[in-house]
C-alpha atoms as a PDB file:
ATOM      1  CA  UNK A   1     -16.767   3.722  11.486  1.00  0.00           C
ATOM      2  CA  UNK A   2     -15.313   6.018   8.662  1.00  0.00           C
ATOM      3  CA  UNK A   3     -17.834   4.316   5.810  1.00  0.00           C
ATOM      4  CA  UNK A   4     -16.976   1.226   7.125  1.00  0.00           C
ATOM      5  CA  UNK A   5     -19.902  -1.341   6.695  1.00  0.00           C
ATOM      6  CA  UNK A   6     -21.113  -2.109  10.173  1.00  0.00           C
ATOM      7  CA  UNK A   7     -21.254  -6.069   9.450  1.00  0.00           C
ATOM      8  CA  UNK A   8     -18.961  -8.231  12.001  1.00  0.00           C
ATOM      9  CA  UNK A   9     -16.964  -9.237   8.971  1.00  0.00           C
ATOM     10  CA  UNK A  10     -15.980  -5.765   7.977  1.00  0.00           C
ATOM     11  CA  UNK A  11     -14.996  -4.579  10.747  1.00  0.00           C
ATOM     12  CA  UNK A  12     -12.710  -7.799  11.615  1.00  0.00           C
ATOM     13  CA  UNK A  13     -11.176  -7.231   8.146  1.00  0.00           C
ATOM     14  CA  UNK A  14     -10.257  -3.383   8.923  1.00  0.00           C
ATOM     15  CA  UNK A  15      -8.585  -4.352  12.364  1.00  0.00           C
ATOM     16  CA  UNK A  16      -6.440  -6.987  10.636  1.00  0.00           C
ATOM     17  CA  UNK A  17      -5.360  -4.385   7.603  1.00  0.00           C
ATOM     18  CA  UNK A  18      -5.016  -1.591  10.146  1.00  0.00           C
ATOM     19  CA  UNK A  19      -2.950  -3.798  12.438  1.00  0.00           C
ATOM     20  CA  UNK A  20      -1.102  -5.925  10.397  1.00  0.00           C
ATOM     21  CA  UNK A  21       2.584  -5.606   9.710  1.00  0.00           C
ATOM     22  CA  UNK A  22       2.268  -5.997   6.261  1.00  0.00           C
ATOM     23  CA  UNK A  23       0.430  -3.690   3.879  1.00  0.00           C
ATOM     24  CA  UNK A  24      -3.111  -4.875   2.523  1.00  0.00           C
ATOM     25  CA  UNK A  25      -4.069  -6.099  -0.611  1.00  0.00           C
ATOM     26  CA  UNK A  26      -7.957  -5.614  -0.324  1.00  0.00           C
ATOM     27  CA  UNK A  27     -10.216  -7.657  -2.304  1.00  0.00           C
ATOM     28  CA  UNK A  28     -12.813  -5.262  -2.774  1.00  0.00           C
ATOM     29  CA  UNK A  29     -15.328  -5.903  -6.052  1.00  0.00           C
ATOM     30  CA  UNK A  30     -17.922  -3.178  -4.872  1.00  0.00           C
ATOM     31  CA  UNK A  31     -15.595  -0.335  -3.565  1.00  0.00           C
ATOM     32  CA  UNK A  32     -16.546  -0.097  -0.122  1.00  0.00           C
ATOM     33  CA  UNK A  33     -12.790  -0.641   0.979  1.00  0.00           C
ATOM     34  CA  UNK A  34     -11.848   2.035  -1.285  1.00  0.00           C
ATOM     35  CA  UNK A  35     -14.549   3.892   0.605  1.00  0.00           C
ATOM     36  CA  UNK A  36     -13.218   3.256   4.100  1.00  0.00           C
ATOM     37  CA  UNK A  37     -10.090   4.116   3.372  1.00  0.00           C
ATOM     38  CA  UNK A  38     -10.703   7.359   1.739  1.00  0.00           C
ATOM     39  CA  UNK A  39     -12.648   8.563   5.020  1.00  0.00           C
ATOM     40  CA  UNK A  40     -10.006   7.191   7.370  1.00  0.00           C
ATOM     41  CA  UNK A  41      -6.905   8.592   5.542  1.00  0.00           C
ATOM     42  CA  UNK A  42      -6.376  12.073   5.488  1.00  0.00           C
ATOM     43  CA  UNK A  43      -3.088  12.472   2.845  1.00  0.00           C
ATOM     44  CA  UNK A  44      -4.088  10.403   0.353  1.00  0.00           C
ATOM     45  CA  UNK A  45      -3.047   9.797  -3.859  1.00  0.00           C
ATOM     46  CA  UNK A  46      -5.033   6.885  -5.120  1.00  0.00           C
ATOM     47  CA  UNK A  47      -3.126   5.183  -8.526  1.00  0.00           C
ATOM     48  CA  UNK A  48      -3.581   2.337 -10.338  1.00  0.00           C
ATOM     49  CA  UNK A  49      -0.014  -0.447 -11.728  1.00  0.00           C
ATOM     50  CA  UNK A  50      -1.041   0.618 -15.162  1.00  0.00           C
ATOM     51  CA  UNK A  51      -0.841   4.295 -14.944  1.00  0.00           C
ATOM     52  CA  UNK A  52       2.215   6.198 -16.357  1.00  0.00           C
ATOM     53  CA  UNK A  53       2.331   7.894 -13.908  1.00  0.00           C
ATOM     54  CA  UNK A  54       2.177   5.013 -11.205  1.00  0.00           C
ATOM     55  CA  UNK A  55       6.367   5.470 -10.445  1.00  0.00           C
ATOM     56  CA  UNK A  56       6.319   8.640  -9.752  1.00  0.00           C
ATOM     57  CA  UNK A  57       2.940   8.692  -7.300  1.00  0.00           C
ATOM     58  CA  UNK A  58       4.552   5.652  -5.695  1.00  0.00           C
ATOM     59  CA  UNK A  59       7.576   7.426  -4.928  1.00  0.00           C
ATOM     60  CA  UNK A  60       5.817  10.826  -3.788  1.00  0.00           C
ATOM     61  CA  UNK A  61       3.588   9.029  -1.138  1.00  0.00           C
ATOM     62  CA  UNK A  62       6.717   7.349   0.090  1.00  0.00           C
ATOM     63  CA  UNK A  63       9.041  10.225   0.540  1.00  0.00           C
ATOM     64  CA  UNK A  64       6.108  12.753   1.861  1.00  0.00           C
ATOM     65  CA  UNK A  65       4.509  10.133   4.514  1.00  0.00           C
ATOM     66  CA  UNK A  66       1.472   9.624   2.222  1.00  0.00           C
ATOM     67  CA  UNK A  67      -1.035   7.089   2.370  1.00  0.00           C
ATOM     68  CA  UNK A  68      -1.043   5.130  -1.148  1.00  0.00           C
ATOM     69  CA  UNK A  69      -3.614   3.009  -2.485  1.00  0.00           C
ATOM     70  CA  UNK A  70      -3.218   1.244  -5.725  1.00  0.00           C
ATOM     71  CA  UNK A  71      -6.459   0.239  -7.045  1.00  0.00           C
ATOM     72  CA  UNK A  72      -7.400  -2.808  -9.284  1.00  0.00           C
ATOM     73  CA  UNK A  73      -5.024  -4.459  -9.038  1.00  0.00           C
ATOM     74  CA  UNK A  74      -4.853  -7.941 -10.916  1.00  0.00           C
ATOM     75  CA  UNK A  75      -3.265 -11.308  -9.699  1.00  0.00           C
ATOM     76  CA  UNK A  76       0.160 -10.655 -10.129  1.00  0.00           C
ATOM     77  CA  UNK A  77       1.711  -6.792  -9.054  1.00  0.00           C
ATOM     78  CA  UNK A  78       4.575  -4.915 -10.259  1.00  0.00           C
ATOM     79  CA  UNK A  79       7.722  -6.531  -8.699  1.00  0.00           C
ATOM     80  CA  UNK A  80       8.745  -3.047  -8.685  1.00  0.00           C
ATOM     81  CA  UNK A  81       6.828  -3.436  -5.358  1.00  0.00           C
ATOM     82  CA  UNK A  82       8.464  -6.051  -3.918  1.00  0.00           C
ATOM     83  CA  UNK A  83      11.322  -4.228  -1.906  1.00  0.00           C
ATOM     84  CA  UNK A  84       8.335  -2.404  -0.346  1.00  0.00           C
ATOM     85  CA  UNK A  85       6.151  -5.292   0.333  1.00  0.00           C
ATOM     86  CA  UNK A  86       9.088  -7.449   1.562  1.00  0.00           C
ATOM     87  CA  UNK A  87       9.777  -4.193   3.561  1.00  0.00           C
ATOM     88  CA  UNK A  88      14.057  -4.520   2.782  1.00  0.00           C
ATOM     89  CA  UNK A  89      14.299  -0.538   3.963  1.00  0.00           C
ATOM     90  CA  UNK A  90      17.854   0.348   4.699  1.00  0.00           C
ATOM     91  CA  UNK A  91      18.606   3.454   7.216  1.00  0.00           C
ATOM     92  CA  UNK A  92      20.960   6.072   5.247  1.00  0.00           C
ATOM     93  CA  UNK A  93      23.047   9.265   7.358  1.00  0.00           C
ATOM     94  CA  UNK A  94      21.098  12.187   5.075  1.00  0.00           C
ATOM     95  CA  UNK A  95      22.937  15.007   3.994  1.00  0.00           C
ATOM     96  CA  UNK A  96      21.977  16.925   7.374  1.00  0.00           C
ATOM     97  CA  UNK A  97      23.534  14.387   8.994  1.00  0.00           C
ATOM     98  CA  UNK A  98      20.514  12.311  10.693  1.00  0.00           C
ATOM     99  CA  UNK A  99      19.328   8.771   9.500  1.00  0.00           C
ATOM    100  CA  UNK A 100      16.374   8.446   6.954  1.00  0.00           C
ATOM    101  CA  UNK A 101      14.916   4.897   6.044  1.00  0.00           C
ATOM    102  CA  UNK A 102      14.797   4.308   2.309  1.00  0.00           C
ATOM    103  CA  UNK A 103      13.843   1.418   0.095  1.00  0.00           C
ATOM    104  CA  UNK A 104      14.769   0.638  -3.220  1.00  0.00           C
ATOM    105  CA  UNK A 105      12.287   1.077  -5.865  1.00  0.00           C
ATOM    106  CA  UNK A 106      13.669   0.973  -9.941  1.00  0.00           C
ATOM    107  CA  UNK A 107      17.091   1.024  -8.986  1.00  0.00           C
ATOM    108  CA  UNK A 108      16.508   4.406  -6.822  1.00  0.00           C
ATOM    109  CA  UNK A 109      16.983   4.293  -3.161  1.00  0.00           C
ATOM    110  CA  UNK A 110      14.198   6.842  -2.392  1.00  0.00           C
ATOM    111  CA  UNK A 111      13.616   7.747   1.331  1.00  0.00           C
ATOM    112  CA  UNK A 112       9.935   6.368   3.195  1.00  0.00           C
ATOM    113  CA  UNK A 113       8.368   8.891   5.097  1.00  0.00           C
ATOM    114  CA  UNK A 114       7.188   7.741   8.596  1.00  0.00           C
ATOM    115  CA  UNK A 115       3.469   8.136   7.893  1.00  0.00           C
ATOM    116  CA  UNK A 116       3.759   5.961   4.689  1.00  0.00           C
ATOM    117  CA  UNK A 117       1.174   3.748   4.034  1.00  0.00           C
ATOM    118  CA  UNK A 118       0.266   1.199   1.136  1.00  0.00           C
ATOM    119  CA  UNK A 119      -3.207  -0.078   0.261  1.00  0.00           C
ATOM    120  CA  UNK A 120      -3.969  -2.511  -2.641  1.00  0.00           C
ATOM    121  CA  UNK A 121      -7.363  -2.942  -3.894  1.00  0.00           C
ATOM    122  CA  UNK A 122      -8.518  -5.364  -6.326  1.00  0.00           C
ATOM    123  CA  UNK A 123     -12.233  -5.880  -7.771  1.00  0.00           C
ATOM    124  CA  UNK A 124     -11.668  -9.430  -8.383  1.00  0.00           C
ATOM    125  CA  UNK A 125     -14.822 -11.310  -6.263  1.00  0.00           C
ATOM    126  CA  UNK A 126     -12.650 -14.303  -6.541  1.00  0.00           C
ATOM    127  CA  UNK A 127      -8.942 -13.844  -7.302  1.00  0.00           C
ATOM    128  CA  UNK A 128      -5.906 -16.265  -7.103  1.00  0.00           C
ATOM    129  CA  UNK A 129      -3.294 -14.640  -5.326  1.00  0.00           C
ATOM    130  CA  UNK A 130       0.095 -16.750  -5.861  1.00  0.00           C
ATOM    131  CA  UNK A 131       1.318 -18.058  -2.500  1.00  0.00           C
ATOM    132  CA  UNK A 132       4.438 -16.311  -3.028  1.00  0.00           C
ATOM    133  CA  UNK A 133       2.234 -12.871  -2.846  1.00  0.00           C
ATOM    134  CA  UNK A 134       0.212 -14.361  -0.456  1.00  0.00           C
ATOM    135  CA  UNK A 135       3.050 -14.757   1.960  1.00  0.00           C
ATOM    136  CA  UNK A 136       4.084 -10.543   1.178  1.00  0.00           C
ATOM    137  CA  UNK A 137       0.441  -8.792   2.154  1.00  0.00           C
ATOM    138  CA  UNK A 138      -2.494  -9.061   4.398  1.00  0.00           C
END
């Protein structure tokens, strides 16, 4: 199970945020999300919204096919992030001639790798989520 928690409700949550179509925002006050996923994921960069550096790691996992997860988070995210979690990805002709999919993040189309993934963890027991993001992740 990866460091999944063997409980019925664990592993229903992990099929729905492995399955889904949109990315998951994990509530997740005693890190055992955060554990799952780092056993499951192989290419993995772990940043947090308040980070200077969180640009930059956001669009590195996207344009090498990594798997991001952006950890306590708090009820409201970057809208930086909404192109991405509203998935508006575009397909460009690249320079070589063959069609990339890019999204646009701060005004810079940057190009999504296929293996791109997004998780959001927050450590909020009881957090509440606007509809509006509600309606965005799983």
């Amino acid at each position: 199970l990866q460091g999944l928690p063997t409980d019925e409700l664990s592993i229903q949550n992990a099929i729905i945020v492995t399955k889904a179509s949109r990315y998951g925002l994990l509530v997740d006050p005693q890190s055992q999300a955060k554990n799952w996923i780092q056993h499951k994921e192989k290419r993995l960069r772990t940043t947090g919204l308040h980070k200077k550096s969180f640009k930059t790691d956001l669009e590195d996992a996207l344009q090498h096919g990594l798997t991001l997860v952006v950890e306590d988070v708090g009820e409201e995210l970057d809208p930086v992030l909404d192109p991405l979690l509203e998935k508006r990805f575009m397909n460009v002709m690249n320079t070589e001639g063959s069609w990339s999919r890019t999204v646009l993040i701060a005004d810079r189309d940057v190009d999504v790798g296929e293996t791109f993934a997004l998780y959001m963890t927050t450590k909020m027991a009881n957090p509440h989520f606007t509809p509006e993001l509600s309606a965005k992740v799983s």
